[in-house]
PDB file of N, CA and C in Angstrom:
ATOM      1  N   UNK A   1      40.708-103.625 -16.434  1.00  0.00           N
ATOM      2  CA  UNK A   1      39.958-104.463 -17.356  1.00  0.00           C
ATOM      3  C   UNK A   1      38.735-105.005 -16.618  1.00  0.00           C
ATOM      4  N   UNK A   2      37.258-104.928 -17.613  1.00  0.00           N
ATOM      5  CA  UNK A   2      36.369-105.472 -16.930  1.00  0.00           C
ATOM      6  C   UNK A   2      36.500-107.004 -16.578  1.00  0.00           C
ATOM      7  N   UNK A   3      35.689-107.363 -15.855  1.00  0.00           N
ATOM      8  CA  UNK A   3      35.729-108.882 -15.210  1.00  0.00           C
ATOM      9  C   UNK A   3      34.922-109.292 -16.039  1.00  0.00           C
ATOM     10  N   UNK A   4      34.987-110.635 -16.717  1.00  0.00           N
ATOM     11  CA  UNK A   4      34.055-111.522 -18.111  1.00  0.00           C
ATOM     12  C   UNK A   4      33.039-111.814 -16.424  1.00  0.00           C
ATOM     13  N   UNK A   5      32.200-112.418 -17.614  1.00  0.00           N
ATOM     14  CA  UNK A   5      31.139-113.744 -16.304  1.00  0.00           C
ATOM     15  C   UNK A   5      32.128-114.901 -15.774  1.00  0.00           C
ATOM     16  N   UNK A   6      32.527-115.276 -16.553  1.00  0.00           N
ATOM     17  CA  UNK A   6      33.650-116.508 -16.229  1.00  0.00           C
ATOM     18  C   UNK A   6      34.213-116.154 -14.945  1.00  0.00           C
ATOM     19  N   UNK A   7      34.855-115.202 -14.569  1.00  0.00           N
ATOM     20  CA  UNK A   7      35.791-115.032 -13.762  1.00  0.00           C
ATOM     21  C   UNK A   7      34.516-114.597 -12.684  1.00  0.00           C
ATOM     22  N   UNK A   8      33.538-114.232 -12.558  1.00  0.00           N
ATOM     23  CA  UNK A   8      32.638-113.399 -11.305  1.00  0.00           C
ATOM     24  C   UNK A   8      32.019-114.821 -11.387  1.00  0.00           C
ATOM     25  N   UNK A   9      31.853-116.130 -11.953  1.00  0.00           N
ATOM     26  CA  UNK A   9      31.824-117.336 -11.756  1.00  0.00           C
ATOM     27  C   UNK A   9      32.570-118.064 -10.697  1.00  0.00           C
ATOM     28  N   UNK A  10      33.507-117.692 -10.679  1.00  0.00           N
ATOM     29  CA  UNK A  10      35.046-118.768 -10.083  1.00  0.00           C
ATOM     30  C   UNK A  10      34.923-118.156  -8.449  1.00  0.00           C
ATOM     31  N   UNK A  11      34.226-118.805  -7.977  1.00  0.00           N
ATOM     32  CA  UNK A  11      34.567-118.597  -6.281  1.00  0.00           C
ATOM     33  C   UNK A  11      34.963-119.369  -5.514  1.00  0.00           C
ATOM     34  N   UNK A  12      35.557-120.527  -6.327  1.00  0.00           N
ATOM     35  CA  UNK A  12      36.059-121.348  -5.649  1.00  0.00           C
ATOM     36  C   UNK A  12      37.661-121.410  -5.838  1.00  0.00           C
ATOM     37  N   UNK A  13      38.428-121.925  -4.397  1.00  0.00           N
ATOM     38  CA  UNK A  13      39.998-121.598  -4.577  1.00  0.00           C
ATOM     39  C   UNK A  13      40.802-123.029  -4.306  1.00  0.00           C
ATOM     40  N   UNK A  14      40.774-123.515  -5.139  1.00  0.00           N
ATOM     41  CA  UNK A  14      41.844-124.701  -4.785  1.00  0.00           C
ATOM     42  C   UNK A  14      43.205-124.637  -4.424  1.00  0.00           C
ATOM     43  N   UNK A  15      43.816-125.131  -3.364  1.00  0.00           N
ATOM     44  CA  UNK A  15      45.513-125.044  -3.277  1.00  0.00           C
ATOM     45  C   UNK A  15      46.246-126.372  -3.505  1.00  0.00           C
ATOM     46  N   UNK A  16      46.782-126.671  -4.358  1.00  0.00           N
ATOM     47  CA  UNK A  16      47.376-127.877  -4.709  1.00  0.00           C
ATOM     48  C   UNK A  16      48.868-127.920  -4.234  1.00  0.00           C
ATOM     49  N   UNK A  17      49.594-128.542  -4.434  1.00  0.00           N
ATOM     50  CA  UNK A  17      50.945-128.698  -3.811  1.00  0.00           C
ATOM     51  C   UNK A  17      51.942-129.802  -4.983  1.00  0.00           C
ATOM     52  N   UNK A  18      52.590-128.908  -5.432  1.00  0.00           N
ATOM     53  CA  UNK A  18      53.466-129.641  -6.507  1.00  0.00           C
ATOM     54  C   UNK A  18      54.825-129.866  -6.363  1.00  0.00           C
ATOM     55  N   UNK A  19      55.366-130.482  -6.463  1.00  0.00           N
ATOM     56  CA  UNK A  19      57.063-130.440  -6.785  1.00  0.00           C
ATOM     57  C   UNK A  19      57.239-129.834  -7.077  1.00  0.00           C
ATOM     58  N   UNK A  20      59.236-129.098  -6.876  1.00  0.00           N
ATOM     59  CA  UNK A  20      59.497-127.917  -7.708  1.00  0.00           C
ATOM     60  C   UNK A  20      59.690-128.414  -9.014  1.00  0.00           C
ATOM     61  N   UNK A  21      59.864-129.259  -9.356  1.00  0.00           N
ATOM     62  CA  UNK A  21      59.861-129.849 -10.455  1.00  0.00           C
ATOM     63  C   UNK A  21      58.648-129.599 -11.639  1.00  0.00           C
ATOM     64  N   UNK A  22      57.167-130.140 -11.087  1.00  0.00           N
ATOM     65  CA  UNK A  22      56.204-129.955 -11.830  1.00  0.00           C
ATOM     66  C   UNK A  22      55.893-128.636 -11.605  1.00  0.00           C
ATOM     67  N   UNK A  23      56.257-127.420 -10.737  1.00  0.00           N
ATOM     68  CA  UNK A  23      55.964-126.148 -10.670  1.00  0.00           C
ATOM     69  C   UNK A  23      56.673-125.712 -11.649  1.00  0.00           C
ATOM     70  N   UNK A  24      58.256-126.220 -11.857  1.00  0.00           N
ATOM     71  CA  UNK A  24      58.749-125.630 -12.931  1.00  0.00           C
ATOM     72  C   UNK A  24      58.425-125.765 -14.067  1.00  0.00           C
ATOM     73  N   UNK A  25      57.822-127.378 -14.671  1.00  0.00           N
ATOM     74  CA  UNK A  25      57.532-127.715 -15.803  1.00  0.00           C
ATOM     75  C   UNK A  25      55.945-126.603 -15.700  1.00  0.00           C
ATOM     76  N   UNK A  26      55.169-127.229 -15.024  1.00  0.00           N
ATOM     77  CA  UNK A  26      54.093-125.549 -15.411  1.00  0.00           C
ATOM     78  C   UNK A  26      54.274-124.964 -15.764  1.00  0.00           C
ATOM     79  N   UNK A  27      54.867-123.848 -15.269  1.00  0.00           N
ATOM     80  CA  UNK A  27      55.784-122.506 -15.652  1.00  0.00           C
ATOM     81  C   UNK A  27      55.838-122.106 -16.863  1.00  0.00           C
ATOM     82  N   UNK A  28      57.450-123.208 -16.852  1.00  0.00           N
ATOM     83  CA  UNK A  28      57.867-123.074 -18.474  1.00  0.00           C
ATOM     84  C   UNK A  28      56.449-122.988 -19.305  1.00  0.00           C
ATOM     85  N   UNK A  29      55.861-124.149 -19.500  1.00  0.00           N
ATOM     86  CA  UNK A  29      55.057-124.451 -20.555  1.00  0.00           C
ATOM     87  C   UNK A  29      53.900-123.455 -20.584  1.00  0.00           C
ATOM     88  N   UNK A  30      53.903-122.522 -19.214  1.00  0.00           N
ATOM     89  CA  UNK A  30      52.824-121.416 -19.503  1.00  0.00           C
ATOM     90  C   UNK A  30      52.961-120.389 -19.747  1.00  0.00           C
ATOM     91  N   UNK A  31      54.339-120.587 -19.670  1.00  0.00           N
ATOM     92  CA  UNK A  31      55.505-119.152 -20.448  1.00  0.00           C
ATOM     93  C   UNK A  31      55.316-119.019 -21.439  1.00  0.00           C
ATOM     94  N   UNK A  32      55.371-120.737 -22.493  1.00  0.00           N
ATOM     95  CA  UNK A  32      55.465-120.873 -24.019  1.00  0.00           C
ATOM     96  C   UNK A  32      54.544-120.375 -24.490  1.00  0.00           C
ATOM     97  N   UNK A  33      53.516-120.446 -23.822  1.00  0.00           N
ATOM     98  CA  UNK A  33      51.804-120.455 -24.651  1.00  0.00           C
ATOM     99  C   UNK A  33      51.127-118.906 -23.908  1.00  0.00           C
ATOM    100  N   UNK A  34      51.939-117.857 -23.403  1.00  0.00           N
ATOM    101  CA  UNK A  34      51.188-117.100 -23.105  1.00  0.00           C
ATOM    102  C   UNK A  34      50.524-116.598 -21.872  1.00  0.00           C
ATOM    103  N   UNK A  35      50.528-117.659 -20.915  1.00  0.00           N
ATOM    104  CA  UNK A  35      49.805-117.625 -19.764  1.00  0.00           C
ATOM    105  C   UNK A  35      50.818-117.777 -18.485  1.00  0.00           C
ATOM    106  N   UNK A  36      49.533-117.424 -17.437  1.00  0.00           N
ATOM    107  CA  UNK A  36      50.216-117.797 -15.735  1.00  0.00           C
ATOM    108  C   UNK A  36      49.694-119.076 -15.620  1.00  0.00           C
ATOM    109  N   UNK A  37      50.638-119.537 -14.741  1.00  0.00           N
ATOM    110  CA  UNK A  37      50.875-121.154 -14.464  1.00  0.00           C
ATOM    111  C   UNK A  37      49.177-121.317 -13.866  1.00  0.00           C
ATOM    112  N   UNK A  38      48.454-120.647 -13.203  1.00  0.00           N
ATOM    113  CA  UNK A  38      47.125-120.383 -12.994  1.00  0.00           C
ATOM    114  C   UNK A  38      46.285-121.000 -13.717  1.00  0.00           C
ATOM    115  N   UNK A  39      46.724-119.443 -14.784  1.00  0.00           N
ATOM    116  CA  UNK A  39      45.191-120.133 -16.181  1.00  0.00           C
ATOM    117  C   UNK A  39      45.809-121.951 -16.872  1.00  0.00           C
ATOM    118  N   UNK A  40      47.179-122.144 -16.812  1.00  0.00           N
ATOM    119  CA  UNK A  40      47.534-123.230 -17.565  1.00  0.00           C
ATOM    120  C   UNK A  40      47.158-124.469 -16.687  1.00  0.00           C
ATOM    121  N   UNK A  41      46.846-124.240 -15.410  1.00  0.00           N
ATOM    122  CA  UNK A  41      46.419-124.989 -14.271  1.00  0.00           C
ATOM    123  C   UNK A  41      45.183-125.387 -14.601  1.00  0.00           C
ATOM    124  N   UNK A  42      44.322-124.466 -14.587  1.00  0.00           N
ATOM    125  CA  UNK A  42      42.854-124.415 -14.755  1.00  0.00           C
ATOM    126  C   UNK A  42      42.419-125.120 -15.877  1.00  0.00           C
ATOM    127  N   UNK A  43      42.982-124.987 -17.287  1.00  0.00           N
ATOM    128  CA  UNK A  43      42.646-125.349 -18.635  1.00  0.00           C
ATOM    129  C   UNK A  43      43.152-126.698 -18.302  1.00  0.00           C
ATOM    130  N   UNK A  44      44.193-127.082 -17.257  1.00  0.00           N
ATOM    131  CA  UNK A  44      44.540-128.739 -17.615  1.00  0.00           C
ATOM    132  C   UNK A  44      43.277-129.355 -16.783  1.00  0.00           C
ATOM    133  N   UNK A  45      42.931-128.707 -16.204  1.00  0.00           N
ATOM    134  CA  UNK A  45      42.236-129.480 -14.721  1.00  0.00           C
ATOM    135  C   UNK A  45      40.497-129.213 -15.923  1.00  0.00           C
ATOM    136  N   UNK A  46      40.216-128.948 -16.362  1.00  0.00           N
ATOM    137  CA  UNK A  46      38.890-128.922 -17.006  1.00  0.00           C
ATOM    138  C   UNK A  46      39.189-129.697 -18.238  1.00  0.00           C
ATOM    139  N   UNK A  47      39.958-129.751 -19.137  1.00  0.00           N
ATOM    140  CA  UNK A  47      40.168-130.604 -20.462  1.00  0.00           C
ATOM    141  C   UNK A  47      40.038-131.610 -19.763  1.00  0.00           C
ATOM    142  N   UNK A  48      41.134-131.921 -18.719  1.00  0.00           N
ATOM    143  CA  UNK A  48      41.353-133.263 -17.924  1.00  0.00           C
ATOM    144  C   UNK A  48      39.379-133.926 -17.491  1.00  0.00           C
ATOM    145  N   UNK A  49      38.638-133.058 -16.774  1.00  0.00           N
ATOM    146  CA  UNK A  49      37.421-133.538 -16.537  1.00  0.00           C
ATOM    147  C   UNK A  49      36.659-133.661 -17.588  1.00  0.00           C
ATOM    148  N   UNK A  50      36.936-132.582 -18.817  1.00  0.00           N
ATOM    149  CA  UNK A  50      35.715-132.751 -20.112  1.00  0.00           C
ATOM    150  C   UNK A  50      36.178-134.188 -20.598  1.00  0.00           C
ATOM    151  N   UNK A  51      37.708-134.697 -20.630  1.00  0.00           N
ATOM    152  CA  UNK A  51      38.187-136.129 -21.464  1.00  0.00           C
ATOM    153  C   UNK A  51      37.793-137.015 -20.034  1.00  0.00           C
ATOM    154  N   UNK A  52      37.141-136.711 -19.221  1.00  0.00           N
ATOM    155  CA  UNK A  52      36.976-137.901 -18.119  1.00  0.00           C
ATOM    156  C   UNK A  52      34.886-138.001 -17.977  1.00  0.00           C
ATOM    157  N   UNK A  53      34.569-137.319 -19.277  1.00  0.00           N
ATOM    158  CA  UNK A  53      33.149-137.050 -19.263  1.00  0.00           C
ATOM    159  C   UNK A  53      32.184-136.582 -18.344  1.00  0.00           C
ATOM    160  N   UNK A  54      33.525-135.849 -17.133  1.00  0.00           N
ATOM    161  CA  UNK A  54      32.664-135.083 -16.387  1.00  0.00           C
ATOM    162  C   UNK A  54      32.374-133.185 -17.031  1.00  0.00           C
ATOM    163  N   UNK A  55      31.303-133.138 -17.271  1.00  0.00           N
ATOM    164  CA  UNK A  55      30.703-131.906 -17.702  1.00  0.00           C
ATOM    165  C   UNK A  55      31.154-130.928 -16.617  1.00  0.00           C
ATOM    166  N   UNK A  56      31.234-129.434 -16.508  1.00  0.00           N
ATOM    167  CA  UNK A  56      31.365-128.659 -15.390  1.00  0.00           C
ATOM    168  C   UNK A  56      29.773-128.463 -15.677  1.00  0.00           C
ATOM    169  N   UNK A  57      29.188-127.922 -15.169  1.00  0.00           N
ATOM    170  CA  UNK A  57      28.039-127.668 -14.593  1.00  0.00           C
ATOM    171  C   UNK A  57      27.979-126.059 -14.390  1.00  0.00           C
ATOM    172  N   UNK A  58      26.897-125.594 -15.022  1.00  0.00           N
ATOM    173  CA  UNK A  58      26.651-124.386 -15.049  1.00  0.00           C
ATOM    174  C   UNK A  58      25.833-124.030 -14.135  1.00  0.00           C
ATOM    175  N   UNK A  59      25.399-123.184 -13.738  1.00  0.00           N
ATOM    176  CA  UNK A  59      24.519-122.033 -12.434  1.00  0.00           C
ATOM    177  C   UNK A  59      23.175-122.625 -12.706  1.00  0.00           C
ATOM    178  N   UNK A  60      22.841-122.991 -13.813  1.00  0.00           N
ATOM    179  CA  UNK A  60      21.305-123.681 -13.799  1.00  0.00           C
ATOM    180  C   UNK A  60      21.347-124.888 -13.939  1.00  0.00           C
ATOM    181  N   UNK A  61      22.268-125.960 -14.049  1.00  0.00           N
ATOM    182  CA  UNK A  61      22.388-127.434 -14.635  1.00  0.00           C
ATOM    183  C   UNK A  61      22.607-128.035 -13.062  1.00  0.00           C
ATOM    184  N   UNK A  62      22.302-129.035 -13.175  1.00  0.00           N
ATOM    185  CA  UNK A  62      22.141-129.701 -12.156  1.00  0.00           C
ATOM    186  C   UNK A  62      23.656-130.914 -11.913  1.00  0.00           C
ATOM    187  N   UNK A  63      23.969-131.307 -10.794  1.00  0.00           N
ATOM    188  CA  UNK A  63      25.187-131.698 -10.901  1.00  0.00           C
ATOM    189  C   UNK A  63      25.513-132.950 -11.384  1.00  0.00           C
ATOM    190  N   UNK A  64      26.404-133.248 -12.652  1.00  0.00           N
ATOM    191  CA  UNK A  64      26.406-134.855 -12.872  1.00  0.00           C
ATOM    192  C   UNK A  64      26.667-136.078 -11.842  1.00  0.00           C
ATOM    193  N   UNK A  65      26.482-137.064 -12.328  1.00  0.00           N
ATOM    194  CA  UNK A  65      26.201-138.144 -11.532  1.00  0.00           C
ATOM    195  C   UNK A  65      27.058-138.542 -10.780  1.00  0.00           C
ATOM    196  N   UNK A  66      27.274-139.279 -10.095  1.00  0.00           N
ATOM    197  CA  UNK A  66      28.311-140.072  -9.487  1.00  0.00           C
ATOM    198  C   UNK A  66      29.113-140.587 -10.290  1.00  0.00           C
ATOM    199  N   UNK A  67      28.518-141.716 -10.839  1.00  0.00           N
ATOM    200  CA  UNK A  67      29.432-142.717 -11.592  1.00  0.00           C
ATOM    201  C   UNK A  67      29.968-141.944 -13.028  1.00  0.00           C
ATOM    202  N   UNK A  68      29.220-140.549 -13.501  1.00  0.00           N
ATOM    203  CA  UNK A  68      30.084-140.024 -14.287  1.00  0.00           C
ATOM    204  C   UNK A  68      31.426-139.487 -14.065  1.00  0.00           C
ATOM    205  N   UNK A  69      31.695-139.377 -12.948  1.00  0.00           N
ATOM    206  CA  UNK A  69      32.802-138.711 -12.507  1.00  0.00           C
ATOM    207  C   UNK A  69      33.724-139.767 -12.355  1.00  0.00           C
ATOM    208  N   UNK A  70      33.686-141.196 -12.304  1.00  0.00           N
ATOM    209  CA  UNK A  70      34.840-142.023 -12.509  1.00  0.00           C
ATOM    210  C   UNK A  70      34.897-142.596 -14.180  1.00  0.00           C
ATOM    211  N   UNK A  71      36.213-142.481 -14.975  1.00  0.00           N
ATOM    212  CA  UNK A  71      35.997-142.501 -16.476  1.00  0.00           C
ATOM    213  C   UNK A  71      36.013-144.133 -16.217  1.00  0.00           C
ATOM    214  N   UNK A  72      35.353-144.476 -17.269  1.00  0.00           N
ATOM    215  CA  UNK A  72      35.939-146.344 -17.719  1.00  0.00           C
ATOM    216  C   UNK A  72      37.665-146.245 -18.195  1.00  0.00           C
ATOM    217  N   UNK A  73      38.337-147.107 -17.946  1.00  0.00           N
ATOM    218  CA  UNK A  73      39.632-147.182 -18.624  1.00  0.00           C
ATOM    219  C   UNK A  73      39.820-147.223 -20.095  1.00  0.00           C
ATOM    220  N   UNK A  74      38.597-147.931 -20.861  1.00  0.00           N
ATOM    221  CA  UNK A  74      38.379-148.025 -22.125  1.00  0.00           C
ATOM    222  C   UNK A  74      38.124-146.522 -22.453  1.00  0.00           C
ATOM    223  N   UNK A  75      38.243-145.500 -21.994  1.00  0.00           N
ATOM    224  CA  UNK A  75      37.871-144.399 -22.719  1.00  0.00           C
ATOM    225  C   UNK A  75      38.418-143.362 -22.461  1.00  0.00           C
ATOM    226  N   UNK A  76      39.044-144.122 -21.746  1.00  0.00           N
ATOM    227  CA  UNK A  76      40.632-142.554 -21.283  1.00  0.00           C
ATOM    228  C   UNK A  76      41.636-142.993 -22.762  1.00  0.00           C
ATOM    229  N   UNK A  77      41.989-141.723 -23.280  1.00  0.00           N
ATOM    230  CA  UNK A  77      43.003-141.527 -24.443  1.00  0.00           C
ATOM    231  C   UNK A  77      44.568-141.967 -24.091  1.00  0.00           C
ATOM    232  N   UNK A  78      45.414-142.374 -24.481  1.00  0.00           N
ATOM    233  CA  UNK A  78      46.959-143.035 -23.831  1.00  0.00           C
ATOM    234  C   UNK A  78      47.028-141.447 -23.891  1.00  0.00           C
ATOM    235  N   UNK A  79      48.253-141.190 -23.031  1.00  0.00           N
ATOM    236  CA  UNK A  79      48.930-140.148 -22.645  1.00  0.00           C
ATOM    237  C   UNK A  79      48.938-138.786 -23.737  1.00  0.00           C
ATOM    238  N   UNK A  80      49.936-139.816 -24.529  1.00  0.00           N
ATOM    239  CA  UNK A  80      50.115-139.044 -25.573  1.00  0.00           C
ATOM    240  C   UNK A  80      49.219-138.365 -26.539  1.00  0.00           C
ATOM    241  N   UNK A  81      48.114-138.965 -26.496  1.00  0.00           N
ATOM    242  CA  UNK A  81      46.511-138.162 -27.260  1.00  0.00           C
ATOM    243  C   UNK A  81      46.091-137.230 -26.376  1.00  0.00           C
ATOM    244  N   UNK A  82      46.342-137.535 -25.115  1.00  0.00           N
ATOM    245  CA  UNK A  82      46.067-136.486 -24.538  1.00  0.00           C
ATOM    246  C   UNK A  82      46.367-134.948 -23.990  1.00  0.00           C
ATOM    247  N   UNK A  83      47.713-135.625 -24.480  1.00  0.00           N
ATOM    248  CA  UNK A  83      48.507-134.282 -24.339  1.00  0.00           C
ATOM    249  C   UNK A  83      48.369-133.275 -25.790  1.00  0.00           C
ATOM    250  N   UNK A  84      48.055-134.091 -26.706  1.00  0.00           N
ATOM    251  CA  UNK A  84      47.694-133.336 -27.941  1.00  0.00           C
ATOM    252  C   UNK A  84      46.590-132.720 -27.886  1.00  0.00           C
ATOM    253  N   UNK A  85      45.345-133.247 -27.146  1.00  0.00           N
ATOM    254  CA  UNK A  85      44.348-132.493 -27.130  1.00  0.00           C
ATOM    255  C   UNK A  85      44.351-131.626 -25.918  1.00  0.00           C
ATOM    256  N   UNK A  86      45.313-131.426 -25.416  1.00  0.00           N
ATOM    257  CA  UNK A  86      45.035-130.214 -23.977  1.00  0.00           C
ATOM    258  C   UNK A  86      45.746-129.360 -24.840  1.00  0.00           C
ATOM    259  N   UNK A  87      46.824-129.693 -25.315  1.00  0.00           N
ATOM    260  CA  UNK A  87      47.316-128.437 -26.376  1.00  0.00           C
ATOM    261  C   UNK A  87      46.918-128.053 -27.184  1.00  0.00           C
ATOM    262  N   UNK A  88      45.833-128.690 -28.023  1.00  0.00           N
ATOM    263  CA  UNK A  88      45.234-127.957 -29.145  1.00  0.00           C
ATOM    264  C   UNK A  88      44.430-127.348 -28.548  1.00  0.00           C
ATOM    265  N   UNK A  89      43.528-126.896 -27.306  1.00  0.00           N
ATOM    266  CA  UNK A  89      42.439-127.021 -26.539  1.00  0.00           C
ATOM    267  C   UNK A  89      42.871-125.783 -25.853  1.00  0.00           C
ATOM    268  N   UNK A  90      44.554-125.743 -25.366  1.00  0.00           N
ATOM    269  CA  UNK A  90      44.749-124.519 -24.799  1.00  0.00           C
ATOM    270  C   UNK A  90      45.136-123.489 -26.121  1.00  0.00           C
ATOM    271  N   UNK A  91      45.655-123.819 -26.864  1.00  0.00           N
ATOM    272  CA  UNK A  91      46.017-123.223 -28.018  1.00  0.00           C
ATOM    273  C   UNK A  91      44.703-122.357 -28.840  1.00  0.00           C
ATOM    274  N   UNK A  92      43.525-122.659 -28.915  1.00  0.00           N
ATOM    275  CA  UNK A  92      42.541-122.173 -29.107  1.00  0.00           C
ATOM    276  C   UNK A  92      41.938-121.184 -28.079  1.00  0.00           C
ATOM    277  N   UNK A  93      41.915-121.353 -27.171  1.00  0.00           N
ATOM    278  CA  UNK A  93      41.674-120.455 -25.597  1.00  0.00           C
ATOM    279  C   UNK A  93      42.541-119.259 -25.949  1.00  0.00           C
ATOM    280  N   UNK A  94      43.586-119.620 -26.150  1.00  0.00           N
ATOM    281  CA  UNK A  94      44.553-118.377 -26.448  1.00  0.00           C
ATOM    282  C   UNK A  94      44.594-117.439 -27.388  1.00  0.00           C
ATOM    283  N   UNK A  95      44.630-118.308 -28.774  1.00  0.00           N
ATOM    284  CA  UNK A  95      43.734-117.626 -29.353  1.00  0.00           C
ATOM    285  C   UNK A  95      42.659-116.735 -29.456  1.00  0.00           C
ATOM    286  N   UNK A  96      41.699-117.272 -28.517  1.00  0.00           N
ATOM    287  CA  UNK A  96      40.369-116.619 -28.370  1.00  0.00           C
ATOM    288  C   UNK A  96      40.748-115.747 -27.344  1.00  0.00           C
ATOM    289  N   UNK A  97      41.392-115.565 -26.484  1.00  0.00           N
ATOM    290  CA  UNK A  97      42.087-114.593 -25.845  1.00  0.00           C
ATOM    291  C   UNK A  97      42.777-113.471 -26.644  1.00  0.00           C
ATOM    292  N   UNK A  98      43.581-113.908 -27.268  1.00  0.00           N
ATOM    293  CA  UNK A  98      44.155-113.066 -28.258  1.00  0.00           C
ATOM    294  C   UNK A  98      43.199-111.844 -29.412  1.00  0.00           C
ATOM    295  N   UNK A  99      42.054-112.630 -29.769  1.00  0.00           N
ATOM    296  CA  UNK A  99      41.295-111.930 -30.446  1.00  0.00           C
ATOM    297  C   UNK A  99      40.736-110.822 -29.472  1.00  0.00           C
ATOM    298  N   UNK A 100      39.888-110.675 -28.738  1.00  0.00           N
ATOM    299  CA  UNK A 100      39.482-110.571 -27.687  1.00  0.00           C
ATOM    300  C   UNK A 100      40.111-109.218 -27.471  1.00  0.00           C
ATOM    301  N   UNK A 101      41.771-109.779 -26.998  1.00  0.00           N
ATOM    302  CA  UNK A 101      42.287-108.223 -26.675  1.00  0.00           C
ATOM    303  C   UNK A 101      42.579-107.113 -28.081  1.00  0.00           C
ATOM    304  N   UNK A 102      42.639-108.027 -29.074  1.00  0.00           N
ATOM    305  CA  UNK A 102      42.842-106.955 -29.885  1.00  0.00           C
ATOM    306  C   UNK A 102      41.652-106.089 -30.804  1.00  0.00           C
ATOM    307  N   UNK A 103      40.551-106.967 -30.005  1.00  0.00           N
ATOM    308  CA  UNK A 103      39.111-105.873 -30.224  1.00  0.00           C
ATOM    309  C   UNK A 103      38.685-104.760 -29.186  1.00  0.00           C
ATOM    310  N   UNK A 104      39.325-105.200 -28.231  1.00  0.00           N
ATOM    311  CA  UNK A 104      39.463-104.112 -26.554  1.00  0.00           C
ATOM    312  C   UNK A 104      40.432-103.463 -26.657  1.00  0.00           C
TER     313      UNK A 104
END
């Protein structure tokens, strides 16, 4: 399969370190929806910065600010909104994944 731009984008490699616990809960939940604990990694860690109003920054955009990168408390969603919107958020990705392969 060809490589999108997205992916000839990503040169950067983070190694995080989880409990077996939250490795397992990953897992599972990237089992449910389709994916490797990877991509379900990635989609939490960017919803997580788009709901913290940090933008990712594209190849021509210049990098946001400092103080954008810490959210106000007034504008972080309680838990539970947030977990609704990483799931509706990955749920669409997948989707759009889904279409995708069945035009390839």
């Amino acid at each position: 399969m060809p490589q999108t731009r997205h992916t000839a984008d990503r040169t950067k490699v983070l190694s995080v370190r989880l409990t077996s616990e939250e490795f397992d809960a990953l897992a599972a939940r990237a089992t449910e929806v389709g994916v490797g604990p990877s991509t379900l990694a990635r989609t939490l860690v960017r919803s997580g910065l788009a709901l913290a109003g940090v933008d990712a920054p594209t190849a021509s955009s210049t990098p946001p600010s400092p103080s954008r990168a810490i959210p106000r408390a007034a504008q972080e969603p309680p838990p539970s909104a947030l977990e609704a919107q990483l799931l509706r958020h990955l749920a669409a990705r997948v989707e759009e994944l889904e279409r995708w392969v069945a035009e390839h």
